[in-house]
C-alpha atoms as a PDB file:
ATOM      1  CA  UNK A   1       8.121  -4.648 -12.687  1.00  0.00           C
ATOM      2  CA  UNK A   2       6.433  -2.636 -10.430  1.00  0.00           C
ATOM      3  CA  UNK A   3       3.855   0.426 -10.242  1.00  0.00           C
ATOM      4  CA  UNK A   4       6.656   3.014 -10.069  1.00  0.00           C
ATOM      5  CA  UNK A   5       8.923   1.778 -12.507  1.00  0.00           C
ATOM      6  CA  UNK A   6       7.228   0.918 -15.495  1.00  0.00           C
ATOM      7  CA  UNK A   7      10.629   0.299 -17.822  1.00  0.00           C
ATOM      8  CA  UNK A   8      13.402  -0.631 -16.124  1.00  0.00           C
ATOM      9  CA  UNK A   9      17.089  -1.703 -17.503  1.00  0.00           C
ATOM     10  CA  UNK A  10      19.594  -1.638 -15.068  1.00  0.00           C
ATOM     11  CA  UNK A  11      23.099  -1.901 -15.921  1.00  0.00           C
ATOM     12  CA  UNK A  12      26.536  -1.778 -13.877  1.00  0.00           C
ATOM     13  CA  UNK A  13      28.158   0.797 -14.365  1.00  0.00           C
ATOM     14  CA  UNK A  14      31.826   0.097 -12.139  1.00  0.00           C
ATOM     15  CA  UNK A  15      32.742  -2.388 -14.942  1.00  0.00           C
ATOM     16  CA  UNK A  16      32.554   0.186 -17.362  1.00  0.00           C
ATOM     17  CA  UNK A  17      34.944  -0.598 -20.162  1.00  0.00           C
ATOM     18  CA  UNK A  18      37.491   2.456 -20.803  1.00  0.00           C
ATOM     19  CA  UNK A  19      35.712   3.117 -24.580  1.00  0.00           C
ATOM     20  CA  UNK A  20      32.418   2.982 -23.122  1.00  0.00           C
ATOM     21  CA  UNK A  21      29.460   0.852 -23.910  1.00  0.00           C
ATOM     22  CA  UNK A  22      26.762   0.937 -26.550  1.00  0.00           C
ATOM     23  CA  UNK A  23      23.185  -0.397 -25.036  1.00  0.00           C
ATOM     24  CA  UNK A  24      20.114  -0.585 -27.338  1.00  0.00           C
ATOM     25  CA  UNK A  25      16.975  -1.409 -25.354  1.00  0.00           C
ATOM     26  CA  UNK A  26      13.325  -1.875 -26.219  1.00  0.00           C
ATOM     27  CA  UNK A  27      10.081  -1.637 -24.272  1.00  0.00           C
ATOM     28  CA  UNK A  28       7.926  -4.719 -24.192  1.00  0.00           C
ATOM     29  CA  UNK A  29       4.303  -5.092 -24.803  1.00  0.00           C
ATOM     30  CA  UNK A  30       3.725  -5.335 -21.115  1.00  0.00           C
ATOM     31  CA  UNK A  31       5.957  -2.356 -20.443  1.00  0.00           C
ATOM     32  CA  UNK A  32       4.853  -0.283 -23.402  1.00  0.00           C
ATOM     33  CA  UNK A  33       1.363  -0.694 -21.700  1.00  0.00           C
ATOM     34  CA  UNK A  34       2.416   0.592 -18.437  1.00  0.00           C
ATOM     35  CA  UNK A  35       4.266   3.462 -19.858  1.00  0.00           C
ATOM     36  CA  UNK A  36       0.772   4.062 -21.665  1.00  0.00           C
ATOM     37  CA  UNK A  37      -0.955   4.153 -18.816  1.00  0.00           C
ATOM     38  CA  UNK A  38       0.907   6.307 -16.862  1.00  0.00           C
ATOM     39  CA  UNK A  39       1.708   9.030 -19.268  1.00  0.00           C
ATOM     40  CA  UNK A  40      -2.474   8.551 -20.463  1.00  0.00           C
ATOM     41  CA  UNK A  41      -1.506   7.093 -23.653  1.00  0.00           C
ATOM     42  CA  UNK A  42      -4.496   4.726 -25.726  1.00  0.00           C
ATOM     43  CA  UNK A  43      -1.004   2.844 -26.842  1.00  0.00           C
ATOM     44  CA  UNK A  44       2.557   3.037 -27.239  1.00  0.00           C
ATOM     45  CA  UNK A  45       3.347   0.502 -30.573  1.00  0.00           C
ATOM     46  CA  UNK A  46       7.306   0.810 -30.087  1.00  0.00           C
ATOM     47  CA  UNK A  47       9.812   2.743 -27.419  1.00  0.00           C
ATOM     48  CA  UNK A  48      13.355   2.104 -28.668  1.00  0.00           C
ATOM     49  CA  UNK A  49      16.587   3.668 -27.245  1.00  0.00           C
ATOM     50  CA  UNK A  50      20.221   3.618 -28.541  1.00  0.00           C
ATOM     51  CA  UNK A  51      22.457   4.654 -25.886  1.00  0.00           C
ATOM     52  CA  UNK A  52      26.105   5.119 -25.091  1.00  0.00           C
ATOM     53  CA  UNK A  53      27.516   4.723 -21.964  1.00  0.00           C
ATOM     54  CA  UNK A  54      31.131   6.579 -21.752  1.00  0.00           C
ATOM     55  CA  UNK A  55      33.347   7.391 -18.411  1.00  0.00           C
ATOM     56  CA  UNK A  56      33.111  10.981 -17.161  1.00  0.00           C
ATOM     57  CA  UNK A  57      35.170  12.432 -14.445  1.00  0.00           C
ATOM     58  CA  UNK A  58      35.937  10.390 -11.100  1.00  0.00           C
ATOM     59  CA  UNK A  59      33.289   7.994 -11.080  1.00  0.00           C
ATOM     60  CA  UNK A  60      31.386   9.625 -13.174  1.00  0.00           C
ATOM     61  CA  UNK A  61      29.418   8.298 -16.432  1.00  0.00           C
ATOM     62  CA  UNK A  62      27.888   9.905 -19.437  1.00  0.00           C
ATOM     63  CA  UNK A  63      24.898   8.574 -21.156  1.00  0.00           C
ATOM     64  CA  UNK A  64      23.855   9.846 -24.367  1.00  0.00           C
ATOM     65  CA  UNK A  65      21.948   8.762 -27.411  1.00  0.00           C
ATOM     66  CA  UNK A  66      17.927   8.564 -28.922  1.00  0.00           C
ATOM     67  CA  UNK A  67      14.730   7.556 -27.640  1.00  0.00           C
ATOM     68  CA  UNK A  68      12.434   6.643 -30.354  1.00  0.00           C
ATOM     69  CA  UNK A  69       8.872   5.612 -29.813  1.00  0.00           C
ATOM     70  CA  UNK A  70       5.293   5.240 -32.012  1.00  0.00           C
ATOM     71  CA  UNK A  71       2.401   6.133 -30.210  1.00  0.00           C
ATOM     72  CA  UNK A  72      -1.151   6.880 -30.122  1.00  0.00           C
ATOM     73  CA  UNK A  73      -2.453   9.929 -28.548  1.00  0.00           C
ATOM     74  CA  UNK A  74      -5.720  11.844 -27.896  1.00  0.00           C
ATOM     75  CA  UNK A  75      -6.463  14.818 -30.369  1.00  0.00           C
ATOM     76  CA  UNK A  76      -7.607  17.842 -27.789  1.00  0.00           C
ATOM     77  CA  UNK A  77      -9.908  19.044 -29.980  1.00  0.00           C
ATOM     78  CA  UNK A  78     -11.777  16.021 -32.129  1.00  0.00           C
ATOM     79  CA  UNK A  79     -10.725  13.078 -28.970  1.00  0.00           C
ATOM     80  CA  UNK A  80      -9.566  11.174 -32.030  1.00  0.00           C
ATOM     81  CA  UNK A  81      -6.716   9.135 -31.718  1.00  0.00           C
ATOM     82  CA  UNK A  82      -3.500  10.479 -33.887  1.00  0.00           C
ATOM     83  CA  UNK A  83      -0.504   8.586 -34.724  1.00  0.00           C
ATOM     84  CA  UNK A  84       2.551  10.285 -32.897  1.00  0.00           C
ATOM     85  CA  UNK A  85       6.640  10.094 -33.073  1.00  0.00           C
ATOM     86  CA  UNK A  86       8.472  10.552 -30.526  1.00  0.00           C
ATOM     87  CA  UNK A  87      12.507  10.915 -30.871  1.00  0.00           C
ATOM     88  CA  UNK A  88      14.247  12.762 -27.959  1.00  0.00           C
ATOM     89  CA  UNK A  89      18.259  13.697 -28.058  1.00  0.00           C
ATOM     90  CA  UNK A  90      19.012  11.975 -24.134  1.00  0.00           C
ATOM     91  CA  UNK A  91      22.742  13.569 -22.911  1.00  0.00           C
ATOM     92  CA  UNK A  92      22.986  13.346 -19.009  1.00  0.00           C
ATOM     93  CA  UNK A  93      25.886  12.786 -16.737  1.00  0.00           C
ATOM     94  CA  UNK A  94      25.843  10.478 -13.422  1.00  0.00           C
ATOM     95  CA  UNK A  95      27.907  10.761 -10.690  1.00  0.00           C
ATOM     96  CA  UNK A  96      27.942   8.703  -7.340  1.00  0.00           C
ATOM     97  CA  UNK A  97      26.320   9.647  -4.598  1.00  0.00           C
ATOM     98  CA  UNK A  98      28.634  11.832  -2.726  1.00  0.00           C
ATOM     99  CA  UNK A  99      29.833  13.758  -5.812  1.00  0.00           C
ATOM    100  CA  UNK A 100      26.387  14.725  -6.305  1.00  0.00           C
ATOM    101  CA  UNK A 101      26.061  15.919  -2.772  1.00  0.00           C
ATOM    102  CA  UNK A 102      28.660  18.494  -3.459  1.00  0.00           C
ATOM    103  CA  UNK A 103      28.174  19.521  -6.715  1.00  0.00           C
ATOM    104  CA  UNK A 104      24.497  20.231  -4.781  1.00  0.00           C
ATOM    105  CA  UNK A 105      26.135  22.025  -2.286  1.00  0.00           C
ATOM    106  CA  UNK A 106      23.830  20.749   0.517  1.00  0.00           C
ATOM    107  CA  UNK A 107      23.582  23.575   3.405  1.00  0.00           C
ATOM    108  CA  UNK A 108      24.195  26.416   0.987  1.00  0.00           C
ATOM    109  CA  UNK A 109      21.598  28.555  -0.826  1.00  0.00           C
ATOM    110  CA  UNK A 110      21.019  27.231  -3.724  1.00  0.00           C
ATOM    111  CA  UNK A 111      20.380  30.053  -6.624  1.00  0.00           C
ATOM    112  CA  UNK A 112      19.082  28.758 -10.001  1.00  0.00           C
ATOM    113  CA  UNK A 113      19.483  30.637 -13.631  1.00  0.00           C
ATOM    114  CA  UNK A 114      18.024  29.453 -16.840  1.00  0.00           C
ATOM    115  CA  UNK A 115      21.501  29.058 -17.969  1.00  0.00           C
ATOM    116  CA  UNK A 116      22.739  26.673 -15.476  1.00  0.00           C
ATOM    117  CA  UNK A 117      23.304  22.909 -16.335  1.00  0.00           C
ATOM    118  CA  UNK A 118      21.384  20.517 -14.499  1.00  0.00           C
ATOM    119  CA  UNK A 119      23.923  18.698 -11.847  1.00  0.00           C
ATOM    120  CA  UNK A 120      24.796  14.965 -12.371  1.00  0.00           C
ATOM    121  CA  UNK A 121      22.169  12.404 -11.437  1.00  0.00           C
ATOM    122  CA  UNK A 122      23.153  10.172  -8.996  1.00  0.00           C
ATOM    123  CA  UNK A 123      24.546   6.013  -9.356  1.00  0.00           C
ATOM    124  CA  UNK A 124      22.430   4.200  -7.329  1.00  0.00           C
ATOM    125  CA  UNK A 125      24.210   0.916  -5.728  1.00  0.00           C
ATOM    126  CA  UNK A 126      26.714   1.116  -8.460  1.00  0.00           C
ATOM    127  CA  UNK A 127      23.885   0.947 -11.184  1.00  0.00           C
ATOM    128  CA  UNK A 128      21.937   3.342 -13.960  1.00  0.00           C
ATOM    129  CA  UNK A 129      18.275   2.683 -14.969  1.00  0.00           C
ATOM    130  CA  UNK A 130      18.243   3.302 -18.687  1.00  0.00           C
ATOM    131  CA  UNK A 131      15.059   2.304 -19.047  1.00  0.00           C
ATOM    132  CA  UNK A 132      13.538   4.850 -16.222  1.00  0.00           C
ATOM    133  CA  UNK A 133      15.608   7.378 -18.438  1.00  0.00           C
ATOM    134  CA  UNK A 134      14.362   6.063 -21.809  1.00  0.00           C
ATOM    135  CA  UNK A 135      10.984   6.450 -20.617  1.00  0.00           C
ATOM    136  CA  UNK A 136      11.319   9.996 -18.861  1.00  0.00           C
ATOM    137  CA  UNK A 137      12.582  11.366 -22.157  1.00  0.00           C
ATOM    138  CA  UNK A 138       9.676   9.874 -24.096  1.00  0.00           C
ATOM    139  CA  UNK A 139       7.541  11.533 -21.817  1.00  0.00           C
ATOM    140  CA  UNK A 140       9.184  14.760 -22.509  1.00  0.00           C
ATOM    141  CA  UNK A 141       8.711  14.548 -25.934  1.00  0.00           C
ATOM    142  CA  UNK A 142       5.479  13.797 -26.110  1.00  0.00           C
ATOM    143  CA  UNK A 143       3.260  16.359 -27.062  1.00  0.00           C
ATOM    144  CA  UNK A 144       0.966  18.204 -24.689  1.00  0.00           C
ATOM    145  CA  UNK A 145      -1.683  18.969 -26.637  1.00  0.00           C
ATOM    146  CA  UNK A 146      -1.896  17.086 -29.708  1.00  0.00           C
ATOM    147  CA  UNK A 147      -3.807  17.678 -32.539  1.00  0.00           C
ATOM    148  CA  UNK A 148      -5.171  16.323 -35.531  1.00  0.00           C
ATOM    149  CA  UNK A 149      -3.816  17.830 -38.808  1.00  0.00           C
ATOM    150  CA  UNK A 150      -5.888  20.164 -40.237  1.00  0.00           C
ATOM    151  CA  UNK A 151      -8.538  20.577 -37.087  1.00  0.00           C
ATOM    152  CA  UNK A 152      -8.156  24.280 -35.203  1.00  0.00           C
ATOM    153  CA  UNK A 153      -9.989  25.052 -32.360  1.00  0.00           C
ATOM    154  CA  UNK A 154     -13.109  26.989 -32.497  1.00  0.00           C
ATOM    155  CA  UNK A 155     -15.031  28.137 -29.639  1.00  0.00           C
ATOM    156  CA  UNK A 156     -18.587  28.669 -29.800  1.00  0.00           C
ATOM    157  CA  UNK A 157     -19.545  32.181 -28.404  1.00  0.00           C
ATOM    158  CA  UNK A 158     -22.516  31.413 -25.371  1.00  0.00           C
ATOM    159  CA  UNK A 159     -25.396  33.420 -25.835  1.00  0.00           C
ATOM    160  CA  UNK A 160     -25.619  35.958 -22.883  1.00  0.00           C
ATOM    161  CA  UNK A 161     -29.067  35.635 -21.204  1.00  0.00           C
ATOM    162  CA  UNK A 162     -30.887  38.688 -21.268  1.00  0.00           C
ATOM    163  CA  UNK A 163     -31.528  39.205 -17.620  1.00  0.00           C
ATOM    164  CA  UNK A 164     -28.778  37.533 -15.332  1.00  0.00           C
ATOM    165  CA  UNK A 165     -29.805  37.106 -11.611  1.00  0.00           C
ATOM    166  CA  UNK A 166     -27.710  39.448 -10.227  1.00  0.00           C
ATOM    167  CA  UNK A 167     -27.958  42.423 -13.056  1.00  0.00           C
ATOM    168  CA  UNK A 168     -30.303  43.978 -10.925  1.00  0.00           C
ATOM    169  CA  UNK A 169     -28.097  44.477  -8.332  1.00  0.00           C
ATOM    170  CA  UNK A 170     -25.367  46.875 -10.147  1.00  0.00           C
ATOM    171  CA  UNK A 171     -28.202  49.227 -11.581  1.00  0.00           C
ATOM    172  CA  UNK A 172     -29.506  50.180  -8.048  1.00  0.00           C
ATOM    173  CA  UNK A 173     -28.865  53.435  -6.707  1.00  0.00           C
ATOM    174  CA  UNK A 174     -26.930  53.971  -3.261  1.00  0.00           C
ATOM    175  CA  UNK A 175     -29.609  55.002  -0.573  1.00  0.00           C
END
């Protein structure tokens, strides 16, 4: 394992059998702790993902399924830690390298709407990560700014000082 890949599962993709291939993989406690630490987590108690791996186009694979995770994150407002679940719908295509080169269009403008689907990710050396994917979709669905149920957010107003240092300066008259 190293520091950039925290969760890693690779699996071959050119043996593909023609009805697919279910995978389910789980994090362990040494990964879950990376994954933790990277995405600023005080723990991660499970990260689960049922996938299916299917044929798609010329070379081309589909992998869809669930990631499903339990973890611990930081209320915003109290810095309490709050249980959190995690389950993310994953449905992304791969394609090898050159395909994704011209779906990309390389030397072309490229021009992005909302609407657009994102291009295939590419098969590196014949192989998909599913547990890089796995644990970019938990991160998605993690929540940015968790909260504990039932605290809101209250600022305190600052009193104003009576005399700031620089009041002075706006009430002068022009000379």
């Amino acid at each position: 394992m190293t520091d950039a890949i925290a969760f890693s599962r690779l699996v071959r993709v050119d043996a593909l059998p023609k009805d697919g291939l279910r995978q389910v993989i789980e994090a362990n406690p040494a990964e879950r702790a990376a994954l933790a630490a990277l995405n600023g987590l005080p723990a991660i108690a499970r990260l689960t993902a049922d996938l299916r791996l299917t044929r798609a186009g010329r070379g081309g694979v589909r992998v869809h399924g669930e990631v499903l995770a339990e973890a611990t994150q930081t209320c915003v407002v109290t810095l309490e830690p709050i249980e959190a679940i995690v389950r993310e719908e994953i449905d992304v295509r791969f394609a090898p390298p050159a395909a994704v080169g011209a779906a990309r269009n390389p030397g072309a403008e490229e021009i992005i709407a909302m609407t657009d689907a994102d291009g295939p990710d590419p098969i590196v050396d014949g192989k998909i990560d599913l547990g890089a994917l796995a644990a970019e979709f938990f991160a998605l669905g993690l929540d940015p700014y968790p909260r504990k149920p039932g605290v809101a957010y209250d600022p305190q107003q600052e009193e104003q000082p009576e005399s700031l240092p620089f009041s002075a300066l706006g009430k002068r008259e022009p000379e």
